[in-house]
N, C-alpha and C. Protein backbone atom coordinates (compact mmCIF):
# COMPACT_ATOMS: atom_id res chain seq x y z
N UNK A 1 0.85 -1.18 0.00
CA UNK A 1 0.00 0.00 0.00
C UNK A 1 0.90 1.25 0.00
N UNK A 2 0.23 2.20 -0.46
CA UNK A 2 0.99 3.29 -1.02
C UNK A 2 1.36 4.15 0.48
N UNK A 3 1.82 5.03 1.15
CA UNK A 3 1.67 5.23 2.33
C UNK A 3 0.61 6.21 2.23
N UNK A 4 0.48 7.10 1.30
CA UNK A 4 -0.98 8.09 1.45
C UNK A 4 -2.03 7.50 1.75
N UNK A 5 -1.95 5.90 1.06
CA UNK A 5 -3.20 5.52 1.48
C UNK A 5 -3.98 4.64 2.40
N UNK A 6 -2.91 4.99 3.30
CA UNK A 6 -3.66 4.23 4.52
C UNK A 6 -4.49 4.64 5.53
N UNK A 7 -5.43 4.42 6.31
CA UNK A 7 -6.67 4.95 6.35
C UNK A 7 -6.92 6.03 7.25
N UNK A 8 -5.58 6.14 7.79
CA UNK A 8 -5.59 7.69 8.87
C UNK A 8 -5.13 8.84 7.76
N UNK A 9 -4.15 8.35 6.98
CA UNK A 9 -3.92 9.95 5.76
C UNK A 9 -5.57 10.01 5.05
N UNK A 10 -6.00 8.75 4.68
CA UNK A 10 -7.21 8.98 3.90
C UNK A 10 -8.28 10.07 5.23
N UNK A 11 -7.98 9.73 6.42
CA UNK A 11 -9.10 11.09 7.35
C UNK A 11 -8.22 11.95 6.70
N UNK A 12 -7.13 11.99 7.27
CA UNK A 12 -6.40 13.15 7.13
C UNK A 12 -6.87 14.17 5.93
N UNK A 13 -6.65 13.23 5.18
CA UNK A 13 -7.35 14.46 4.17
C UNK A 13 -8.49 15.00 3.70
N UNK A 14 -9.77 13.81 4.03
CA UNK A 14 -11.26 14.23 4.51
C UNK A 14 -11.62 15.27 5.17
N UNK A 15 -10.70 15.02 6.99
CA UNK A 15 -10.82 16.64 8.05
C UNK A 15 -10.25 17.52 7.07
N UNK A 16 -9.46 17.40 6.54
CA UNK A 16 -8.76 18.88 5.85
C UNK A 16 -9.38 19.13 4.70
N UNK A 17 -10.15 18.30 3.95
CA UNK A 17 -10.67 18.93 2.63
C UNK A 17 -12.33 19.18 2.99
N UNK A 18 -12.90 18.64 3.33
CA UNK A 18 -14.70 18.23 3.72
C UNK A 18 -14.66 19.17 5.23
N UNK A 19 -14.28 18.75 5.89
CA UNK A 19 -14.51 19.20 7.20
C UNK A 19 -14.05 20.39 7.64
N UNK A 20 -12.79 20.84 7.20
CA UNK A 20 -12.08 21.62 7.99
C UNK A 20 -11.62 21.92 9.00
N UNK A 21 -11.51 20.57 10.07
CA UNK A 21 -11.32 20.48 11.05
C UNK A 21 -9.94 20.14 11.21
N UNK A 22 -8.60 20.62 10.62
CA UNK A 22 -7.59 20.75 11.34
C UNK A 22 -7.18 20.21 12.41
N UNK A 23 -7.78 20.54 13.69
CA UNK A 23 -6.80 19.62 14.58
C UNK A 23 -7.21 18.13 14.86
N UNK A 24 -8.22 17.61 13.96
CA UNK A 24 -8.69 15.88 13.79
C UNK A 24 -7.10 15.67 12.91
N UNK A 25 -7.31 16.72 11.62
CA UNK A 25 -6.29 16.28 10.91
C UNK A 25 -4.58 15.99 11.75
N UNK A 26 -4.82 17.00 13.09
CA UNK A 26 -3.35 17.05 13.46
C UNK A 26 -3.54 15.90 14.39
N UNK A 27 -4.42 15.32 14.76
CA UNK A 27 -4.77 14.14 15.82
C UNK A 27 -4.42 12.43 14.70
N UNK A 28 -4.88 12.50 13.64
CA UNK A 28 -4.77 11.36 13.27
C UNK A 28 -3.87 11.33 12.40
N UNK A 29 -3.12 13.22 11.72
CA UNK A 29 -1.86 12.93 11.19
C UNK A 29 -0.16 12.58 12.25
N UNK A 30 -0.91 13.03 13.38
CA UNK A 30 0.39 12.44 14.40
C UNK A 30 0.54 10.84 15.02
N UNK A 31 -1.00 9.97 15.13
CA UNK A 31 -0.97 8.89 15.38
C UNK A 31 -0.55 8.28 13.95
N UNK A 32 -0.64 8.33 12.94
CA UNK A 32 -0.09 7.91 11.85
C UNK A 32 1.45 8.02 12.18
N UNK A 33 2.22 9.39 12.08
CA UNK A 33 3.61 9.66 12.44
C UNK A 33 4.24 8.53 12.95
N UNK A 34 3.41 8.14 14.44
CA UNK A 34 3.89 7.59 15.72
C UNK A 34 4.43 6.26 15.21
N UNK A 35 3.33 6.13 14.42
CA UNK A 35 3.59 4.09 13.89
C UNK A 35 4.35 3.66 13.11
N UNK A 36 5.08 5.01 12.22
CA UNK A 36 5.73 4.94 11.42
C UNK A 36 7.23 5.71 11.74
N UNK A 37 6.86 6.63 12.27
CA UNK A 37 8.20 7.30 12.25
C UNK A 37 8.60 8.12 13.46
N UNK A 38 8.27 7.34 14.80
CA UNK A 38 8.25 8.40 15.95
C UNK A 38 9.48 8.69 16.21
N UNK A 39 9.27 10.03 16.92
CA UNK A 39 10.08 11.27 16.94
C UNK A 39 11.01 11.54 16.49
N UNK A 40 10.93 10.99 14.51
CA UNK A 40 11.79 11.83 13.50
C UNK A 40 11.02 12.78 12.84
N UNK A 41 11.51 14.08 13.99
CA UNK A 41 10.41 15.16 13.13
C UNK A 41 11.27 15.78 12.19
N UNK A 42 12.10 14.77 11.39
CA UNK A 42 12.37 15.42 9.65
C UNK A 42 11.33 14.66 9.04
N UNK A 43 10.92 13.75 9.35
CA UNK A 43 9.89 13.14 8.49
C UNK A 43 8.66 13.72 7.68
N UNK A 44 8.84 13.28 6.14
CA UNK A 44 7.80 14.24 5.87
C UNK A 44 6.31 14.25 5.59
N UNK A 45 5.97 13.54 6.82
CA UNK A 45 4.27 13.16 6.95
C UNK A 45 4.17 14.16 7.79
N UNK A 46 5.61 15.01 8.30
CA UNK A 46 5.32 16.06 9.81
C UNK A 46 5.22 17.21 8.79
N UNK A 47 5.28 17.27 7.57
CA UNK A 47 5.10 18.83 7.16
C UNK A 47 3.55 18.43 6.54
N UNK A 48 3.31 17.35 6.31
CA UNK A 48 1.26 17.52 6.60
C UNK A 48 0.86 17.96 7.59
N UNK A 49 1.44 17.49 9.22
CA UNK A 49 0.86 17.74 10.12
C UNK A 49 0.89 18.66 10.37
N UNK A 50 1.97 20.18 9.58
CA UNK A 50 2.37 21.35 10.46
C UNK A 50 1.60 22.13 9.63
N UNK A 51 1.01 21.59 8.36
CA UNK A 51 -0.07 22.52 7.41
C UNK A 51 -1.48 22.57 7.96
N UNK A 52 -1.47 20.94 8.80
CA UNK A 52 -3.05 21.36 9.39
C UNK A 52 -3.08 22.16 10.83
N UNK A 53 -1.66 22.24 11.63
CA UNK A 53 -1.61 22.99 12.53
C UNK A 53 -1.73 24.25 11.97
N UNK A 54 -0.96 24.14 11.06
CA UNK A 54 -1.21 25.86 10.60
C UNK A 54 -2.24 26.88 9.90
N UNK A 55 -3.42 25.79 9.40
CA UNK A 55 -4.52 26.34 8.96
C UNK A 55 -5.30 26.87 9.99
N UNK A 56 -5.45 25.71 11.71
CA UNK A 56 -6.14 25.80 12.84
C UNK A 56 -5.44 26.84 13.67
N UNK A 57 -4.22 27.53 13.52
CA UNK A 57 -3.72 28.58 13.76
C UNK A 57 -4.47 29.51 13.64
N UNK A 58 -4.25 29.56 11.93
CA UNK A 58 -4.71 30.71 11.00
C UNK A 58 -5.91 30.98 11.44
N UNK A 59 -6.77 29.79 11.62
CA UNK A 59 -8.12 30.13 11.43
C UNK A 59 -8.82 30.77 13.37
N UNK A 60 -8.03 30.79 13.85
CA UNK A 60 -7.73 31.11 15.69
C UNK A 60 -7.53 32.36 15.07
N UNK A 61 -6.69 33.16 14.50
CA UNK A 61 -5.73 34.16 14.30
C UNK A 61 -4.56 34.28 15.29
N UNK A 62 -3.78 33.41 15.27
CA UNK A 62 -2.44 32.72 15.79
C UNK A 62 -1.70 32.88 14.88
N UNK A 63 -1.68 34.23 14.49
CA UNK A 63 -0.22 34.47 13.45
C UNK A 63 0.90 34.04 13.31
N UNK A 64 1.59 34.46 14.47
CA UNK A 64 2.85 33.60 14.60
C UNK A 64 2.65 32.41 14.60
N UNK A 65 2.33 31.34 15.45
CA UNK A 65 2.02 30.22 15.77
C UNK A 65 1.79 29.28 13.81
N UNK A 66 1.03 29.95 12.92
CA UNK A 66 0.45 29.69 11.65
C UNK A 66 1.74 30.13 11.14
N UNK A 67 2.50 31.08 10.83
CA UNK A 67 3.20 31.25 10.26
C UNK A 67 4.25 30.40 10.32
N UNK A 68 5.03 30.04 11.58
CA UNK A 68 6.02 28.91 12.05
C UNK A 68 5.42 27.58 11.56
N UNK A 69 4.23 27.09 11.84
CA UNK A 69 3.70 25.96 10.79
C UNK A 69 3.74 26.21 9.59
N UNK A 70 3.16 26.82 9.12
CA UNK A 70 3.64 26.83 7.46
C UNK A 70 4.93 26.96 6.91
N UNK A 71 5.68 27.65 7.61
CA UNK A 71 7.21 27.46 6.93
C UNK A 71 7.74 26.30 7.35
N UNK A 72 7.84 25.74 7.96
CA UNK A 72 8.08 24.11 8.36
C UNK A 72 7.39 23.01 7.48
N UNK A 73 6.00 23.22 7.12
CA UNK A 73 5.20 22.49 6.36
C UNK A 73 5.68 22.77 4.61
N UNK A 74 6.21 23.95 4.24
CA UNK A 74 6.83 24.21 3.28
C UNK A 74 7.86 23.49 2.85
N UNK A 75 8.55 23.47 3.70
CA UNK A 75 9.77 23.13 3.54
C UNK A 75 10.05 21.51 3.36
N UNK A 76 9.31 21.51 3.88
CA UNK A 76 8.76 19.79 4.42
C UNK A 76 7.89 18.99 2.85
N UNK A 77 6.86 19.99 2.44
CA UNK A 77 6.35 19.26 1.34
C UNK A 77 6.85 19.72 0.22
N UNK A 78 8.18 20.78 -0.03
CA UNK A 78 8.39 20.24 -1.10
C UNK A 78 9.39 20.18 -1.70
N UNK A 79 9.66 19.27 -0.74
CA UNK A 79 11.30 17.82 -0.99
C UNK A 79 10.66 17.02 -2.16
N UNK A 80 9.52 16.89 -2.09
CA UNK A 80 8.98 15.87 -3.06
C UNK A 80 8.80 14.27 -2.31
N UNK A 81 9.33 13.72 -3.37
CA UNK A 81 9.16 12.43 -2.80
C UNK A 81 8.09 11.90 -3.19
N UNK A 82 7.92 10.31 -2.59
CA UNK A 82 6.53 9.77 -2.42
C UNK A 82 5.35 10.24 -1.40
N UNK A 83 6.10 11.01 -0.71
CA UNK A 83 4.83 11.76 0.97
C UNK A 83 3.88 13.08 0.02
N UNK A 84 4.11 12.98 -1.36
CA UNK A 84 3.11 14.29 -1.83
C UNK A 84 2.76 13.86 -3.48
N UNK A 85 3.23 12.02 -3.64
CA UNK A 85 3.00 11.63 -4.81
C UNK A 85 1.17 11.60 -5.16
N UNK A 86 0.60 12.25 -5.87
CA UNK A 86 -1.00 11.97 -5.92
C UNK A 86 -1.67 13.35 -5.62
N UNK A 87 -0.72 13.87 -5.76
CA UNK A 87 -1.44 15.97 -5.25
C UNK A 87 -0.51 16.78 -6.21
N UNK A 88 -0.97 17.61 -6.56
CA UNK A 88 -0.33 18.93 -7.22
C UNK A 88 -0.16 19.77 -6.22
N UNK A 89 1.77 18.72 -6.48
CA UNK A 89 2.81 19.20 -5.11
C UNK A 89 2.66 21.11 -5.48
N UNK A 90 2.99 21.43 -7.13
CA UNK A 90 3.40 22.88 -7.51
C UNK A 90 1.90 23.77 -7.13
N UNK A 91 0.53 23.50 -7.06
CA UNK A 91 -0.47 23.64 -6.23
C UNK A 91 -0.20 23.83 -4.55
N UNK A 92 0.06 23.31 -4.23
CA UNK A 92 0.07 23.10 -2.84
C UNK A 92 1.30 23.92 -2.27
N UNK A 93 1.98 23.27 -2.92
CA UNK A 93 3.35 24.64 -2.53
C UNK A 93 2.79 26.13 -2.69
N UNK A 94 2.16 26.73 -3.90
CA UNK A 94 1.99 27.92 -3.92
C UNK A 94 0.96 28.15 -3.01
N UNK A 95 -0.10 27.33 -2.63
CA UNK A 95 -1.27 27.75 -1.62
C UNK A 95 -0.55 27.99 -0.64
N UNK A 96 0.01 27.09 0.15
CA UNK A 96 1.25 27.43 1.56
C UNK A 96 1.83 28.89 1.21
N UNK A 97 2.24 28.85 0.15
CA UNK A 97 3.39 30.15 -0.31
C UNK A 97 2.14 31.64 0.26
N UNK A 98 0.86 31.55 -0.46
CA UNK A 98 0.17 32.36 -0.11
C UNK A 98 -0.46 32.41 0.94
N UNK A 99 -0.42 31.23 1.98
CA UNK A 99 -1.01 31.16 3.14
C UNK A 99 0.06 32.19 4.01
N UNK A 100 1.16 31.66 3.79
CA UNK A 100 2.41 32.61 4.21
C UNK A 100 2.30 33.97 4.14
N UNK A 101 1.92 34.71 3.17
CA UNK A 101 2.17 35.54 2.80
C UNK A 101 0.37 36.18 3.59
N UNK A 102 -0.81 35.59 3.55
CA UNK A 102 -1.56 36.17 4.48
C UNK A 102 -1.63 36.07 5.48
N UNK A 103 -0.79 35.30 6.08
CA UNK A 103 -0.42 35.08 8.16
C UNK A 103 0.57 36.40 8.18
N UNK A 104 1.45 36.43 7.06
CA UNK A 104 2.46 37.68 7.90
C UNK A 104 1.45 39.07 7.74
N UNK A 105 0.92 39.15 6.49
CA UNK A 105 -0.12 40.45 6.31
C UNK A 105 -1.18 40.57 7.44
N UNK A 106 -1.49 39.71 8.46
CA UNK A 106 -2.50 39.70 9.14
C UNK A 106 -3.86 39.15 8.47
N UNK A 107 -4.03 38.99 7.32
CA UNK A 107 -5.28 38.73 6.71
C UNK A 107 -5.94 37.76 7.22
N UNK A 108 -7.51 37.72 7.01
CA UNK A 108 -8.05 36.81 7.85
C UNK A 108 -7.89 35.29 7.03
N UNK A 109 -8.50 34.30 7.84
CA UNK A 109 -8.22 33.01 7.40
C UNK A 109 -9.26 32.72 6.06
N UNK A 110 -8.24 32.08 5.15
CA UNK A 110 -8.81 31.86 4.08
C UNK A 110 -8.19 29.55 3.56
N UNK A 111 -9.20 29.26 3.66
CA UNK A 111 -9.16 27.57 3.92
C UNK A 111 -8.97 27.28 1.89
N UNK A 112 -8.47 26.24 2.30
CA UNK A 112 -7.57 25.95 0.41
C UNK A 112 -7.92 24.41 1.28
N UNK A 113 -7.94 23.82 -0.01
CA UNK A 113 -7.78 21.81 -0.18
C UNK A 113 -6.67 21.88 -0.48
N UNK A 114 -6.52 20.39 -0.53
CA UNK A 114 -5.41 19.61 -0.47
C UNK A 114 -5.35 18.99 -1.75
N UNK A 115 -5.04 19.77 -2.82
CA UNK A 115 -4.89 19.49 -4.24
C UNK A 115 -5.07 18.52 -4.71
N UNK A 116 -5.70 17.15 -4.67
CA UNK A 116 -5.42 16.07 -5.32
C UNK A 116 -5.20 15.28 -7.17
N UNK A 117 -4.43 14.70 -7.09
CA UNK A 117 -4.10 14.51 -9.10
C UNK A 117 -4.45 13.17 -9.31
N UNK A 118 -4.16 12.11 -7.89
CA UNK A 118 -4.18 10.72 -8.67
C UNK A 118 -5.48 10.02 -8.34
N UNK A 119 -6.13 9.35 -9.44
CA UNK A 119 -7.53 8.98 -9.47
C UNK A 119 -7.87 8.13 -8.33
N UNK A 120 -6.62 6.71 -8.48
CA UNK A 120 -6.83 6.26 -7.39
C UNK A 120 -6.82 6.62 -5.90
N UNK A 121 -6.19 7.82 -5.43
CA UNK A 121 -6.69 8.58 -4.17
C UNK A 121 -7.83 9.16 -4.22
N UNK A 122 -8.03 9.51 -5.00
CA UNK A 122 -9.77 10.46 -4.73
C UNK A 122 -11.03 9.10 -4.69
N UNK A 123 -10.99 7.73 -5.56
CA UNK A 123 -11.73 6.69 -5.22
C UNK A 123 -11.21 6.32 -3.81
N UNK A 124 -10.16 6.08 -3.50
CA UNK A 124 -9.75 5.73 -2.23
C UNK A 124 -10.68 6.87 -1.26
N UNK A 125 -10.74 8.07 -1.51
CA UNK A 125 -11.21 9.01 -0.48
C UNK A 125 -12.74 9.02 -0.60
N UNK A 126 -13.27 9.09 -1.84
CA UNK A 126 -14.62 8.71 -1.74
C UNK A 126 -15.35 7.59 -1.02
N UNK A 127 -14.62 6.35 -1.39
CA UNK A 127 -15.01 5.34 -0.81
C UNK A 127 -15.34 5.49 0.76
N UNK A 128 -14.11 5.65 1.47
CA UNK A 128 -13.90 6.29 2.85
C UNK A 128 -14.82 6.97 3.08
N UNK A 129 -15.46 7.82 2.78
CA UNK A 129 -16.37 8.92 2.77
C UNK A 129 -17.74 8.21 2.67
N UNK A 130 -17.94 7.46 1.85
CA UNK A 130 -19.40 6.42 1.67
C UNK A 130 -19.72 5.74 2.64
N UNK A 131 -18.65 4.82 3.35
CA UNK A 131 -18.20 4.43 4.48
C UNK A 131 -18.50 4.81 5.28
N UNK A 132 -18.16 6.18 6.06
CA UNK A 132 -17.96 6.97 7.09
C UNK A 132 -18.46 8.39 6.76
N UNK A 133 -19.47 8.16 7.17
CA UNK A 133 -20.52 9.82 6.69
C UNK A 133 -19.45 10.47 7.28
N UNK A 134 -19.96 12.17 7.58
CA UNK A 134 -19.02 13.19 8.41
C UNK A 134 -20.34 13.53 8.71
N UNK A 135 -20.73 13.73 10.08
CA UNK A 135 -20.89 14.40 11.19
C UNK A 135 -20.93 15.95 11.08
N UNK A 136 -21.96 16.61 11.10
CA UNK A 136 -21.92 17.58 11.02
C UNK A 136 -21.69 18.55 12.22
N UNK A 137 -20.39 19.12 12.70
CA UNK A 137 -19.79 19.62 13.64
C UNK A 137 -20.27 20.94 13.88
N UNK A 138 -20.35 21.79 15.04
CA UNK A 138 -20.85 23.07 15.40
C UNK A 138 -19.66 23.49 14.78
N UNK A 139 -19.24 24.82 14.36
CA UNK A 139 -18.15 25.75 13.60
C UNK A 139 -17.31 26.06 15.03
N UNK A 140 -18.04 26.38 15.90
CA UNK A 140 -17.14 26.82 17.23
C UNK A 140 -16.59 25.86 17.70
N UNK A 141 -17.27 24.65 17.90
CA UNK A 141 -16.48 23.39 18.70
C UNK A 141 -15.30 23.04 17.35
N UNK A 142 -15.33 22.69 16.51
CA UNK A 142 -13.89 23.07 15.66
C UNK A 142 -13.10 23.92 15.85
N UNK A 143 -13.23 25.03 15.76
CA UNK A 143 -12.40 26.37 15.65
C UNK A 143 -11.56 25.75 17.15
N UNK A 144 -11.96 25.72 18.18
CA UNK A 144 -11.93 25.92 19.55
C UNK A 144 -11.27 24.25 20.11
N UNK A 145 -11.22 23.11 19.68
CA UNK A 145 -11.16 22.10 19.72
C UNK A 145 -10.40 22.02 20.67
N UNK A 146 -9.46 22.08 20.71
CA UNK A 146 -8.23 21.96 21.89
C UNK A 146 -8.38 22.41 23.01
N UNK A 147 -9.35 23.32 23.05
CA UNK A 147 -9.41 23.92 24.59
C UNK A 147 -10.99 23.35 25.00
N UNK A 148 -11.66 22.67 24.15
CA UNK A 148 -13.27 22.33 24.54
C UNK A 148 -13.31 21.07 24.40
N UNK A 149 -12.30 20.32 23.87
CA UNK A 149 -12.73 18.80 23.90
C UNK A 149 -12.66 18.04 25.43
N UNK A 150 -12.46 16.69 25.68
CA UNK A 150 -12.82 16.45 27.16
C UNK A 150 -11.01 15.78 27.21
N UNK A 151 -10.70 16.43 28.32
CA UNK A 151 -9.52 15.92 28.50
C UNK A 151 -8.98 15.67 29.57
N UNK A 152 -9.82 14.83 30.40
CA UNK A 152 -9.94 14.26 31.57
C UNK A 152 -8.48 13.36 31.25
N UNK A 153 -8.73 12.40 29.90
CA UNK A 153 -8.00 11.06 29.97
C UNK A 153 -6.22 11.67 30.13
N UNK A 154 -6.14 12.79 29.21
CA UNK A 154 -4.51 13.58 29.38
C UNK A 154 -4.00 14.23 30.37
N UNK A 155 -5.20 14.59 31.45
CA UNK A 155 -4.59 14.93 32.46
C UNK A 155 -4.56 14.09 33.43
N UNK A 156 -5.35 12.93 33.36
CA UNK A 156 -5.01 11.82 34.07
C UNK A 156 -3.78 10.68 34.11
N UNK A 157 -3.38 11.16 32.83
CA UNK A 157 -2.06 10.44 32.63
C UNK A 157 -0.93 11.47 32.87
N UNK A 158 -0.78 12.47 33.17
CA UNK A 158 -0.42 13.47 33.31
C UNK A 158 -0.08 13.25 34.53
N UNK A 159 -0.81 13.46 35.41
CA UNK A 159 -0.83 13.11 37.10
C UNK A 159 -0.56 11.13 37.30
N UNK A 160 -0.36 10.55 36.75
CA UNK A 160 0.38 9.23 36.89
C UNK A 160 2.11 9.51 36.65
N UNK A 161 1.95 10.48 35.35
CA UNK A 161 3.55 10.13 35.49
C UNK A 161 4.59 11.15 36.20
N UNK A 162 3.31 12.31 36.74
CA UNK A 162 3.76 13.07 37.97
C UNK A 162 4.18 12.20 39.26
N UNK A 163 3.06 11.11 39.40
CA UNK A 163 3.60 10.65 40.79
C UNK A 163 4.49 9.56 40.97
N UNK A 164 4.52 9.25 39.47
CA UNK A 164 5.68 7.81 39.48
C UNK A 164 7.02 8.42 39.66
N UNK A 165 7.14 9.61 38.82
CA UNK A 165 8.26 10.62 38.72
C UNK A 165 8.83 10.80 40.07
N UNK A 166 8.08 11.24 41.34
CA UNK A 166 7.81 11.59 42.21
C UNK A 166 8.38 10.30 43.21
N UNK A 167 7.81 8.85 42.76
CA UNK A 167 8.35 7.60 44.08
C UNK A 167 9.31 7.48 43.38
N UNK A 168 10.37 7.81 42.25
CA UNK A 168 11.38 7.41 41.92
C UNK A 168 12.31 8.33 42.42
């Protein structure tokens, strides 16, 4: 299997093209990372992940924060390679290029897809999609995700490895 197309890039690019939900994309483009390539952040499945951080920036108005993702995500997608085989890499580069260029202007957030070229990814993504309706999300609980989702379970692990830390 191709690596785009395995079934967390296939969300991946659903939240980011259909949904716009960014930080799903940064949730299931980092558990992807993990299985494959943990903590080589040259890897370049991490300059997907730093484009959907940086849209959910943008779209916060987290200038800086969006801007530092996108130049990382730049740089990152376009080495080329097989991590951007099936998209119009010269597309995508220039959308970043102009995303860039409206995070430093201040301009407000303006949302772009994820270019796709090869047939068999877009059946691959449809299918997925037939599969797995999308949920129609409130606009605020997106925008806001990180600070409104329930995160009992992270701070509970949080406070375990505080106190193990702690008898050692």
């Amino acid at each position: 299997m191709h690596p785009l197309h395995h079934p967390l890039f296939i969300q991946f690019i659903i939240h980011f093209n259909e949904e716009k939900d960014y930080f799903e994309c940064h949730e299931v483009g980092e558990e992807y990372w993990k299985s494959i390539a943990p903590k080589n952040k040259l890897h370049p499945l991490t300059g997907w992940i730093q484009l959907a951080v940086g849209m959910y920036h943008w779209r916060r108005s987290n200038y800086p924060g969006a801007l530092r993702s996108f130049i990382r995500s730049k740089v990152k997608l376009a080495s080329g390679g097989e991590w951007v085989e099936g998209f119009d890499q010269e597309l995508l580069i220039k959308n970043i290029s102009h995303a860039i260029e409206a995070v430093t202007e201040r301009k407000p957030f303006s949302p772009f897809a994820i270019p796709m070229t090869s047939n068999e990814l877009k059946k691959i993504v449809k299918n997925y999609h037939i599969a797995n309706p999308i949920v129609e999300q409130d606009p605020y609980y997106i925008m806001h995700k990180h600070r409104l989702r329930d995160r009992s379970s992270i701070i509970n692990l949080r406070e375990q490895r505080k106190r193990r830390n702690l008898e050692l």
